[in-house]
PDB file of N, CA and C in Angstrom:
ATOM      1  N   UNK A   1      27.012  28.070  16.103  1.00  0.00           N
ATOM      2  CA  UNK A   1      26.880  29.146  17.074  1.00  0.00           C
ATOM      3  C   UNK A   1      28.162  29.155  17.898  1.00  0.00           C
ATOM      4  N   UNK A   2      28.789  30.377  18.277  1.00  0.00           N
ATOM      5  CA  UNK A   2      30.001  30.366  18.911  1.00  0.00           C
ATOM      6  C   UNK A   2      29.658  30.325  20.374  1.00  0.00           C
ATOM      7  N   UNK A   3      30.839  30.053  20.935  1.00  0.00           N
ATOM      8  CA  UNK A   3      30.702  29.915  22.522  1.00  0.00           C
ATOM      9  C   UNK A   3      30.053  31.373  23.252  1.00  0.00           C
ATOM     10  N   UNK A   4      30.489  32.658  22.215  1.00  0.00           N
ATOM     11  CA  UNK A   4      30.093  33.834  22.954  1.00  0.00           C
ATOM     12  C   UNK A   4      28.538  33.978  23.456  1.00  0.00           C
ATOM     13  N   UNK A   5      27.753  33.718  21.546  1.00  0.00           N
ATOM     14  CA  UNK A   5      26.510  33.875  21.274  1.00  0.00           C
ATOM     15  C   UNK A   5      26.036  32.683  22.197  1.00  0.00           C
ATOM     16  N   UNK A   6      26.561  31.620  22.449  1.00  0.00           N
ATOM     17  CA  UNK A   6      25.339  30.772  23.087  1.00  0.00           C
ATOM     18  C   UNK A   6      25.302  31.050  24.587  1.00  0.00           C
ATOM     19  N   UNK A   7      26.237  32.130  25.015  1.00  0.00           N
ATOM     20  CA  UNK A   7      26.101  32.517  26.642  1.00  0.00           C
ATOM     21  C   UNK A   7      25.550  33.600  26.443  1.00  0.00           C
ATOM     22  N   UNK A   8      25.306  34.972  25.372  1.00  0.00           N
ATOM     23  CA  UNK A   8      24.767  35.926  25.195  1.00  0.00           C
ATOM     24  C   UNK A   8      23.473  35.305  25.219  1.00  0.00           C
ATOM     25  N   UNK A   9      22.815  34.473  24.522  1.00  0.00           N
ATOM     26  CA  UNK A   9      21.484  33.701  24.099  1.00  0.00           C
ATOM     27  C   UNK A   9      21.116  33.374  25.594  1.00  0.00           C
ATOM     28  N   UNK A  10      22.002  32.749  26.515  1.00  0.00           N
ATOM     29  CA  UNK A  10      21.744  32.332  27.758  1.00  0.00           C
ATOM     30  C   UNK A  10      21.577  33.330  28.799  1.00  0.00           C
ATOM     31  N   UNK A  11      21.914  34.473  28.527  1.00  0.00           N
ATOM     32  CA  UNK A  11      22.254  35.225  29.524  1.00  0.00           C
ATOM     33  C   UNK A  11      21.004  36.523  29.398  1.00  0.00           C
ATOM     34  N   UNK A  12      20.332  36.645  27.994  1.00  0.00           N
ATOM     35  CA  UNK A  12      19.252  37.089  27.540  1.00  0.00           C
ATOM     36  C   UNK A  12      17.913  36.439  28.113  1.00  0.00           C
ATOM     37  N   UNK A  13      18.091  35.203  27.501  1.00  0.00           N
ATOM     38  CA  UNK A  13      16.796  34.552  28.120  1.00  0.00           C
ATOM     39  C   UNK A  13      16.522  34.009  29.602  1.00  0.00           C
ATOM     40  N   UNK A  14      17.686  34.300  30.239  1.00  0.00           N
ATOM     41  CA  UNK A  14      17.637  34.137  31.627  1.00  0.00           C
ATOM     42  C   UNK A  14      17.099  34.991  32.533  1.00  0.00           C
ATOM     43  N   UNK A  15      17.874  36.923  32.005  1.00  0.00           N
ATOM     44  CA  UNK A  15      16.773  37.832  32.648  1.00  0.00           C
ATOM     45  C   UNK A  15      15.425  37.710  32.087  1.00  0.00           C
ATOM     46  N   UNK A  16      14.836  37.764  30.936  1.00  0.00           N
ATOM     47  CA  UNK A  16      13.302  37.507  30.613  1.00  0.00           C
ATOM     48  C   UNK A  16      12.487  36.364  31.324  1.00  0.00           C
ATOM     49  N   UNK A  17      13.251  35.516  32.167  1.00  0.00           N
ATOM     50  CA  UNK A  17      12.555  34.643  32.453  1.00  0.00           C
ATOM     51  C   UNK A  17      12.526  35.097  33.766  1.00  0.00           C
ATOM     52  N   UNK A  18      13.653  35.101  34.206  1.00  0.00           N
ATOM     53  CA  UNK A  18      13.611  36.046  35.787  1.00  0.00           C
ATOM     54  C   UNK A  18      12.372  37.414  35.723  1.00  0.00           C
ATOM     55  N   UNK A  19      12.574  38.281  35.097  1.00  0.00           N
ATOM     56  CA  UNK A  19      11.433  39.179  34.898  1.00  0.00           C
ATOM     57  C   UNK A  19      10.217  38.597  35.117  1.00  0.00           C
ATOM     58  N   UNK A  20      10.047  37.673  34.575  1.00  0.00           N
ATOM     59  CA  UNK A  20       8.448  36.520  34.111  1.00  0.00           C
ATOM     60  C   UNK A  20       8.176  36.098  35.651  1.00  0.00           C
ATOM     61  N   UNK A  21       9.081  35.189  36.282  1.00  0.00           N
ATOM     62  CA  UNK A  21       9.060  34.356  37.382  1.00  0.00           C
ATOM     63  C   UNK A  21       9.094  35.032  38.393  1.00  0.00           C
ATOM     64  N   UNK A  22       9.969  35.968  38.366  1.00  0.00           N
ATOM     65  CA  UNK A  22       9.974  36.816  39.879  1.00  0.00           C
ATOM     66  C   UNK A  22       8.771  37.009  40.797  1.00  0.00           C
ATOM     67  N   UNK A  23       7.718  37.009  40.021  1.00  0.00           N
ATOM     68  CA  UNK A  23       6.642  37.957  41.049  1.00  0.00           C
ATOM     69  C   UNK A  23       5.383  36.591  40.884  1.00  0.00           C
ATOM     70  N   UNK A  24       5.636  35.691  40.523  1.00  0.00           N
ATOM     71  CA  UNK A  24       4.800  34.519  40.679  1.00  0.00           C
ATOM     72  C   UNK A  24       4.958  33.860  42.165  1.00  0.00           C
ATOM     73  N   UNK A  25       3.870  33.489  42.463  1.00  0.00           N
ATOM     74  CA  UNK A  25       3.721  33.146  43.641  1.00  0.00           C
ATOM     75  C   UNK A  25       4.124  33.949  45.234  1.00  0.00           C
ATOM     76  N   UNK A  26       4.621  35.043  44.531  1.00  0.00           N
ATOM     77  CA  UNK A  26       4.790  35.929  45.855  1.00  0.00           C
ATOM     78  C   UNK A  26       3.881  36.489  46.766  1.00  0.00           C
ATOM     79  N   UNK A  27       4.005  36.299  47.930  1.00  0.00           N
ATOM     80  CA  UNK A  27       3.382  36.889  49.005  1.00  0.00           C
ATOM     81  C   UNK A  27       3.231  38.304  49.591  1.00  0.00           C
ATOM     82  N   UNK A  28       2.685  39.205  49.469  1.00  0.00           N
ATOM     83  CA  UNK A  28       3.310  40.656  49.843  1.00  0.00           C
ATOM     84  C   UNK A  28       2.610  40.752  51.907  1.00  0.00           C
ATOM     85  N   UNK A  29       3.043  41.809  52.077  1.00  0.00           N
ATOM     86  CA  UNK A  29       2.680  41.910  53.160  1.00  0.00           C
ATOM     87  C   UNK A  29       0.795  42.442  53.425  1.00  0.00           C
ATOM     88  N   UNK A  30       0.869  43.192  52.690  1.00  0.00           N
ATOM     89  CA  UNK A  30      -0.729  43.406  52.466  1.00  0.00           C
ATOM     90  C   UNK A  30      -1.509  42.395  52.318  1.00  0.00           C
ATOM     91  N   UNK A  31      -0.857  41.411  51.550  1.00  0.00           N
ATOM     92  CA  UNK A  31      -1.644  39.977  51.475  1.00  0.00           C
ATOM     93  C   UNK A  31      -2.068  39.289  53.126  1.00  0.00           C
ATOM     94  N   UNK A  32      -0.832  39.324  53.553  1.00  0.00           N
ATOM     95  CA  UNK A  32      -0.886  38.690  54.938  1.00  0.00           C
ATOM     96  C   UNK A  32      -1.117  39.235  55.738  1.00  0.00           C
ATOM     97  N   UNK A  33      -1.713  40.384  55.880  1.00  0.00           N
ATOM     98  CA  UNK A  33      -2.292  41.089  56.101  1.00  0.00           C
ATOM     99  C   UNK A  33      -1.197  42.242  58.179  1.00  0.00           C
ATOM    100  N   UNK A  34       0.072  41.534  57.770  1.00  0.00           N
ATOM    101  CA  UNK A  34       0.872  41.976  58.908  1.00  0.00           C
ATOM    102  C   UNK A  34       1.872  43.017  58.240  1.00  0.00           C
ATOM    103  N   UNK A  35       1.619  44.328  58.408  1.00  0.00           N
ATOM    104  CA  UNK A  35       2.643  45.401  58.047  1.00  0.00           C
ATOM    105  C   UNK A  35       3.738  45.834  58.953  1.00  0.00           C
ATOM    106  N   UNK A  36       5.015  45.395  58.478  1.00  0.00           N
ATOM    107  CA  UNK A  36       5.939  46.121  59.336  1.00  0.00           C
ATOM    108  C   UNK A  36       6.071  47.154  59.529  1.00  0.00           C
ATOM    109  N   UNK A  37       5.848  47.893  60.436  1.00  0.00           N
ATOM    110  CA  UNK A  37       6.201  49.576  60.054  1.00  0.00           C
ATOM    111  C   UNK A  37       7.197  49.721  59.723  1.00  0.00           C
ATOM    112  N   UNK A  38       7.189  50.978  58.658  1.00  0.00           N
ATOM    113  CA  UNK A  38       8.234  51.302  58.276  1.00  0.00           C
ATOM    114  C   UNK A  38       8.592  50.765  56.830  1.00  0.00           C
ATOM    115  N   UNK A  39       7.637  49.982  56.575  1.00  0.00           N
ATOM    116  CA  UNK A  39       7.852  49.139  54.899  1.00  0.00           C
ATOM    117  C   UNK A  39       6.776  49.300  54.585  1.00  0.00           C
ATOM    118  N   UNK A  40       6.447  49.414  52.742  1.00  0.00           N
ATOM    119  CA  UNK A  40       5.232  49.163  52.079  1.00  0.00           C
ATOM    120  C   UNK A  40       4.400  48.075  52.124  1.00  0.00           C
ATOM    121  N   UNK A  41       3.302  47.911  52.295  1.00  0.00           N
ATOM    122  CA  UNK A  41       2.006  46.531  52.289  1.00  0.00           C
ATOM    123  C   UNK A  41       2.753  45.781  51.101  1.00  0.00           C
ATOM    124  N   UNK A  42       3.141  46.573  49.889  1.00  0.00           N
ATOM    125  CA  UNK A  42       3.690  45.743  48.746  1.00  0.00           C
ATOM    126  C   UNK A  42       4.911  44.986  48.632  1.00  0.00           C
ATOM    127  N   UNK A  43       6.089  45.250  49.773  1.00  0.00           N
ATOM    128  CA  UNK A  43       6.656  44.425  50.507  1.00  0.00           C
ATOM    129  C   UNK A  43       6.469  43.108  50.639  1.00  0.00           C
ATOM    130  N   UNK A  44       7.528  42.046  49.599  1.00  0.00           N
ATOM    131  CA  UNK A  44       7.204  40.680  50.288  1.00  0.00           C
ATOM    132  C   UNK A  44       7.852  39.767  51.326  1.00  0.00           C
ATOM    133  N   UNK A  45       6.871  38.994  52.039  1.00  0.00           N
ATOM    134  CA  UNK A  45       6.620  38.652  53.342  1.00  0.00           C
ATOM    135  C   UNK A  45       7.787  37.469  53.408  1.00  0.00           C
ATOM    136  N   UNK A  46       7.702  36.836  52.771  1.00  0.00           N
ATOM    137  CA  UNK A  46       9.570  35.758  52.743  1.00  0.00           C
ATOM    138  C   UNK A  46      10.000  35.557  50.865  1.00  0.00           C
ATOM    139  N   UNK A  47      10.436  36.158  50.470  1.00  0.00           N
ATOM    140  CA  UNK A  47      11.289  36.267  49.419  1.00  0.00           C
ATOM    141  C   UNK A  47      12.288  35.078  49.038  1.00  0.00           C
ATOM    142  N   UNK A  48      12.134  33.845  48.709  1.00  0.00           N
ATOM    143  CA  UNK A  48      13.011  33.063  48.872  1.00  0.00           C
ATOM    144  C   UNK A  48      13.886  33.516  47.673  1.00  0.00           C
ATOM    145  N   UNK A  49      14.764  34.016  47.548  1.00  0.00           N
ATOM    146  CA  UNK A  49      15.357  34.546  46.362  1.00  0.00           C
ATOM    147  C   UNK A  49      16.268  33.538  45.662  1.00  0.00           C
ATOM    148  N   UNK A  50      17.055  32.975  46.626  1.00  0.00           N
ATOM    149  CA  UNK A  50      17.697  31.242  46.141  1.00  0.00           C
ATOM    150  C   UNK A  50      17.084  30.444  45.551  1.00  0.00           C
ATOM    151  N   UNK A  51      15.947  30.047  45.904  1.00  0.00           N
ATOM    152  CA  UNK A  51      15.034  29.191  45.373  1.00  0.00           C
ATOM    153  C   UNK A  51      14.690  29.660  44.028  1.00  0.00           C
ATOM    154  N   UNK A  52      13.979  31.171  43.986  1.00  0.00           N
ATOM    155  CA  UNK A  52      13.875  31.915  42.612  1.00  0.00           C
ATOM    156  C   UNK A  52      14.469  31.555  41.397  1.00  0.00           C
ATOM    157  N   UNK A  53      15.674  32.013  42.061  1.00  0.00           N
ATOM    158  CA  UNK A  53      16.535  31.967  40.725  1.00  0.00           C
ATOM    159  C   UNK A  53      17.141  30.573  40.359  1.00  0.00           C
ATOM    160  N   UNK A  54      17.002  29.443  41.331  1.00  0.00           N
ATOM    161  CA  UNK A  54      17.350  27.915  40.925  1.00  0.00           C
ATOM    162  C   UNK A  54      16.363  27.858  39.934  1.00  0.00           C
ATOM    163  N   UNK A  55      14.754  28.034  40.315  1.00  0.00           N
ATOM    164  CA  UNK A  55      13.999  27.725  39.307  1.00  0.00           C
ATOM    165  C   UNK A  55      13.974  28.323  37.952  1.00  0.00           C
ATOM    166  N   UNK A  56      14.531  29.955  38.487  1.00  0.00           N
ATOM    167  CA  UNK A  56      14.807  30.482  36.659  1.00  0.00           C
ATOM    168  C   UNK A  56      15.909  29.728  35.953  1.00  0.00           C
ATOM    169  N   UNK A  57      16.706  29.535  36.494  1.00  0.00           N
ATOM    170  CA  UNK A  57      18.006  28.645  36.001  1.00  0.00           C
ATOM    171  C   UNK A  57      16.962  27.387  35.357  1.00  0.00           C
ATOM    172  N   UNK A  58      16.526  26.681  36.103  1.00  0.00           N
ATOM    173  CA  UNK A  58      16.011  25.498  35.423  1.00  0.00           C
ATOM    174  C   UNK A  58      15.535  25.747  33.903  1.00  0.00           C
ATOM    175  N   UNK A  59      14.398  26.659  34.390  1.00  0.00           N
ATOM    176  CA  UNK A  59      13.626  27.046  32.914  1.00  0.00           C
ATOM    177  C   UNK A  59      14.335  27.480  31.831  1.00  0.00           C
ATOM    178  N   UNK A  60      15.564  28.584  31.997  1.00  0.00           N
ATOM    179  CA  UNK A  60      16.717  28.875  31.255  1.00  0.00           C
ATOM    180  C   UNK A  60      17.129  27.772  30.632  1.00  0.00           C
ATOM    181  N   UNK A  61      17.943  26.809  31.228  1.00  0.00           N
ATOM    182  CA  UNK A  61      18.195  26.223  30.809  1.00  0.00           C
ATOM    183  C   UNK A  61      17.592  25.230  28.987  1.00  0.00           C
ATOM    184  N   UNK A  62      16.219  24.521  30.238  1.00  0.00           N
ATOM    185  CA  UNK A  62      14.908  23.982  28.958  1.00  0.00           C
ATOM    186  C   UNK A  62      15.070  25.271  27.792  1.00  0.00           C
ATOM    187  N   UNK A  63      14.926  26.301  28.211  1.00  0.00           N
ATOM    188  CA  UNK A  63      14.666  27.312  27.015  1.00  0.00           C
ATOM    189  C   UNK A  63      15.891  27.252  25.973  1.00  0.00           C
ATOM    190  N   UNK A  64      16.879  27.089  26.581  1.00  0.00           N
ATOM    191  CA  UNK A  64      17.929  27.491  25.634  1.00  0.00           C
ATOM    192  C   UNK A  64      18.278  26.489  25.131  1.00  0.00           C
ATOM    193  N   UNK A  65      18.063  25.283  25.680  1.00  0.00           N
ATOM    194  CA  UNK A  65      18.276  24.246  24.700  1.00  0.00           C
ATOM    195  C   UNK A  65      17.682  23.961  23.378  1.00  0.00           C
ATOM    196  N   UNK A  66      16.255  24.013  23.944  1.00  0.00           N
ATOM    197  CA  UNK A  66      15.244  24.370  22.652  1.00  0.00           C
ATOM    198  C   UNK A  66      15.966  25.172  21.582  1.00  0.00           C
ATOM    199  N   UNK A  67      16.313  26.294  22.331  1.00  0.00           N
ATOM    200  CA  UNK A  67      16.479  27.947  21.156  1.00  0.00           C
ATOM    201  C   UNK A  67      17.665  27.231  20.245  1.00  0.00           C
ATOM    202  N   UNK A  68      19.073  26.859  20.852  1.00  0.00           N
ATOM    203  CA  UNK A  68      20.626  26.785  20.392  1.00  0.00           C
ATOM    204  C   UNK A  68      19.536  25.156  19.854  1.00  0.00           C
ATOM    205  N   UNK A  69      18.876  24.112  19.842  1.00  0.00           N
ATOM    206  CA  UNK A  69      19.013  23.117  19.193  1.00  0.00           C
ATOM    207  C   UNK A  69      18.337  23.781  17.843  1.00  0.00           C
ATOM    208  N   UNK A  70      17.165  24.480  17.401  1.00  0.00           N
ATOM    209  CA  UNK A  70      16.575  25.024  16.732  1.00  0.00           C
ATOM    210  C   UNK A  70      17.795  26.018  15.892  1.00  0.00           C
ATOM    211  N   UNK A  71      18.623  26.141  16.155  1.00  0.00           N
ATOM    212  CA  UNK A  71      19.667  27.562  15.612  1.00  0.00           C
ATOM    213  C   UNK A  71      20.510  26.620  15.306  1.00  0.00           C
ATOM    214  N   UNK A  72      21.066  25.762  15.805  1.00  0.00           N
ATOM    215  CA  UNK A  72      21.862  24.620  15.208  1.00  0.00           C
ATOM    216  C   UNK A  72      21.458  23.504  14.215  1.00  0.00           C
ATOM    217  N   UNK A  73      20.592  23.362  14.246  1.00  0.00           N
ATOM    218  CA  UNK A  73      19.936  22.267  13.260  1.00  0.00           C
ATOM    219  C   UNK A  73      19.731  23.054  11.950  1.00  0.00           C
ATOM    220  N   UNK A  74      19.195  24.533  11.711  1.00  0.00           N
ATOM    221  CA  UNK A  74      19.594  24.857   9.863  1.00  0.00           C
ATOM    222  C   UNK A  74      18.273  25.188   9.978  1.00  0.00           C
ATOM    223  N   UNK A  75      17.055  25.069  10.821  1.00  0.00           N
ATOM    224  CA  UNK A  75      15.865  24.624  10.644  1.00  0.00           C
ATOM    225  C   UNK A  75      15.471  26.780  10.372  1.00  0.00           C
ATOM    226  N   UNK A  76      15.827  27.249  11.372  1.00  0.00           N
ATOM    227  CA  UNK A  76      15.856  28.808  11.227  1.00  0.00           C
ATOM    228  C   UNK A  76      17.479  29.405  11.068  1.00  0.00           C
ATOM    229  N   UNK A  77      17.784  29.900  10.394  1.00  0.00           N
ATOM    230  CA  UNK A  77      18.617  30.559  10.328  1.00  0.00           C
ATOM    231  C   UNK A  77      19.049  31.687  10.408  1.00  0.00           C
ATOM    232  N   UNK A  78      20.336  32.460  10.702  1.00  0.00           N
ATOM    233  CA  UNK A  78      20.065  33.851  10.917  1.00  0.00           C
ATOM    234  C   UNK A  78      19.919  34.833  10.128  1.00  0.00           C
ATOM    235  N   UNK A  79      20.143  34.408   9.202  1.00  0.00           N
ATOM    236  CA  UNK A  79      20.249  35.418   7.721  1.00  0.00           C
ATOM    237  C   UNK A  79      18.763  35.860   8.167  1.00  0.00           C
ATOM    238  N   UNK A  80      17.900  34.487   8.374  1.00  0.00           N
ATOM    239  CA  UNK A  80      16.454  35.033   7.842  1.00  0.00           C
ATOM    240  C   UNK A  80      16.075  36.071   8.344  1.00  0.00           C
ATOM    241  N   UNK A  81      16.790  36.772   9.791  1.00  0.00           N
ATOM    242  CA  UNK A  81      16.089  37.963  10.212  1.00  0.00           C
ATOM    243  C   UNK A  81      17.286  39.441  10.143  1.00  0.00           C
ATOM    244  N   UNK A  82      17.977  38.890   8.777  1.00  0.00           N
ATOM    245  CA  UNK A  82      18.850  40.075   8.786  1.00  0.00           C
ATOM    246  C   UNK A  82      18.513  41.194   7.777  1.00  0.00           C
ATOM    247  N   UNK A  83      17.721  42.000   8.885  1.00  0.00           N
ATOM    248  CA  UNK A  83      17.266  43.046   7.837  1.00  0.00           C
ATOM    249  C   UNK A  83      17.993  43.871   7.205  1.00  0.00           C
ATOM    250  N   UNK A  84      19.529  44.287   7.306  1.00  0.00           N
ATOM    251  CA  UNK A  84      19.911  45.128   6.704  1.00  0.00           C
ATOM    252  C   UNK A  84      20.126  44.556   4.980  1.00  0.00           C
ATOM    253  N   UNK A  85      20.365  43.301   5.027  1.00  0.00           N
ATOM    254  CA  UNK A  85      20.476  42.940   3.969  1.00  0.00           C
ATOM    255  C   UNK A  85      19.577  42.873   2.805  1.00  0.00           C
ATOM    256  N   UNK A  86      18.350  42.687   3.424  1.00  0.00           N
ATOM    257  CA  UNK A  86      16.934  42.214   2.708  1.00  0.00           C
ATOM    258  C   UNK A  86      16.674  44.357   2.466  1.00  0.00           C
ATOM    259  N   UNK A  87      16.961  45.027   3.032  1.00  0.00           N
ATOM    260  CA  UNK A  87      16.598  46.368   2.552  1.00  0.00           C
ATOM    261  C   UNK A  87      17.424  47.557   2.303  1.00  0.00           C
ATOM    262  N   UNK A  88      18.416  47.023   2.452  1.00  0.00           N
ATOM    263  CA  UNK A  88      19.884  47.994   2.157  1.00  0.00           C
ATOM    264  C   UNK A  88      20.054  47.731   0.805  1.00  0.00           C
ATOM    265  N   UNK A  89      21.287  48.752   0.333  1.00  0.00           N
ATOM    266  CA  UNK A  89      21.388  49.168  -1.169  1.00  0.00           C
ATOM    267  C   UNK A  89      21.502  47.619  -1.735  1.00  0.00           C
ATOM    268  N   UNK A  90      20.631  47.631  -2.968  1.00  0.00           N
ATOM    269  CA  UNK A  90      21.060  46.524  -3.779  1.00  0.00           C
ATOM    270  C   UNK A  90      19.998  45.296  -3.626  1.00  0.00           C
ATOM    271  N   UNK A  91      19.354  46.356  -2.698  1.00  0.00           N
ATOM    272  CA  UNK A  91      18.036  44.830  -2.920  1.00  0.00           C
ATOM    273  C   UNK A  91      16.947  45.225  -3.657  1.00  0.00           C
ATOM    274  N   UNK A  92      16.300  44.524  -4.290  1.00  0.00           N
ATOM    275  CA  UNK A  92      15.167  44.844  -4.466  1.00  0.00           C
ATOM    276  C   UNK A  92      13.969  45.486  -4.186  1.00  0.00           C
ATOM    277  N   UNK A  93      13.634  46.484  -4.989  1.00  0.00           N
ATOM    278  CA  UNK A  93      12.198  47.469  -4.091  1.00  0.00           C
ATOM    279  C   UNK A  93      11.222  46.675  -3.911  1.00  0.00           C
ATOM    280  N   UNK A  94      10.442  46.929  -3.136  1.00  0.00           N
ATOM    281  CA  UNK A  94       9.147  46.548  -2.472  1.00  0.00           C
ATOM    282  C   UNK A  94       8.419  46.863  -3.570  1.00  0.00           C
ATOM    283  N   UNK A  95       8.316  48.293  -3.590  1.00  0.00           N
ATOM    284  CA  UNK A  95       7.345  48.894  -5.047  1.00  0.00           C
ATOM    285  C   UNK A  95       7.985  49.361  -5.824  1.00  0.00           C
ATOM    286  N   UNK A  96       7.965  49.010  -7.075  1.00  0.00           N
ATOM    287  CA  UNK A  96       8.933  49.345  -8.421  1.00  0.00           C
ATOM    288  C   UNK A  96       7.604  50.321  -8.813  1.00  0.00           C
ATOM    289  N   UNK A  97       8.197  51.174  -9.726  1.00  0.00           N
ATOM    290  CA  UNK A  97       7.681  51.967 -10.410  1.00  0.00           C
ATOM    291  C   UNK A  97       7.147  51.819 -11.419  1.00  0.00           C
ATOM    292  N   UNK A  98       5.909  52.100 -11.891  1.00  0.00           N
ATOM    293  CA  UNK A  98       5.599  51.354 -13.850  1.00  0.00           C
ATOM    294  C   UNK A  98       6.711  51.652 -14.567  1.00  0.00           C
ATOM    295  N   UNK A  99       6.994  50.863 -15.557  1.00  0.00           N
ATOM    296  CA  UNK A  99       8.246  51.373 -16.810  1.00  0.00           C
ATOM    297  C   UNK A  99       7.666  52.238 -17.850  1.00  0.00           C
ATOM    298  N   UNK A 100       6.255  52.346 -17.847  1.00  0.00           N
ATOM    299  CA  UNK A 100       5.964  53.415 -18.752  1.00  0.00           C
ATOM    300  C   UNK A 100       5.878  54.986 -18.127  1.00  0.00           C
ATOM    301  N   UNK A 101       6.213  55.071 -16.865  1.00  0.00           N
ATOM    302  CA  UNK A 101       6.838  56.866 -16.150  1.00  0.00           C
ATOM    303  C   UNK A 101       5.410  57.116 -15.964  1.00  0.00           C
ATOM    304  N   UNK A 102       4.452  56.488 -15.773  1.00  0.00           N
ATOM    305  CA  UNK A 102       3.371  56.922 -15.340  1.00  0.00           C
ATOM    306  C   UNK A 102       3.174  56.541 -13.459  1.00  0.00           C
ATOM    307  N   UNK A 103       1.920  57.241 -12.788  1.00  0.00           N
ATOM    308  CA  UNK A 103       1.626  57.233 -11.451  1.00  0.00           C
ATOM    309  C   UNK A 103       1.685  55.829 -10.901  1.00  0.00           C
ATOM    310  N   UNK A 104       0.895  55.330 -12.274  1.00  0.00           N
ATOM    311  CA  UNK A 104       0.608  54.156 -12.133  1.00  0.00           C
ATOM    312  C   UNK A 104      -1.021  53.548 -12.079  1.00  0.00           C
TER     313      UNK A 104
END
């Protein structure tokens, strides 16, 4: 794996995890039942956003080690999900036709 792909790989699974984590454990203001005026109830009440993203970093991290040790070891490879190859000219049909020119 080149240096690009394993920061693309990192940099992929970092927003999905951020997406995932973001809204865990959050507090909104409706919860706490104190509305600022002027903001939505859905508004949250302390946002530690530093903290957030240390912990997505963490998990990133675990994740991608997993992913790049699994992609490095031979165990999956990438061919296996390269579809143009497996269905572009020159591969084999799925459904061949009878050789006697019938429906079948």
């Amino acid at each position: 794996m080149a240096v690009t792909s394993a920061l693309v790989l990192f940099a992929v699974i970092w927003f999905m995890v951020m997406f995932i984590m973001l809204p865990i454990g959050m507090r909104t203001q409706g919860d706490e039942g104190e509305v600022v005026p002027g903001t939505m109830k859905s508004s949250p009440v302390n946002l530690n956003i530093k903290r957030k993203m240390w912990q997505v970093t963490g998990v990133t991290v675990a994740l991608w080690a997993i992913t790049s040790g699994i992609i490095l070891s031979g165990w999956i490879s990438v061919s296996d999900f390269d579809l143009f190859s497996r269905f572009g000219p020159g591969s084999s049909p799925v459904f061949e036709a009878p050789a006697d020119g019938t429906d079948g």
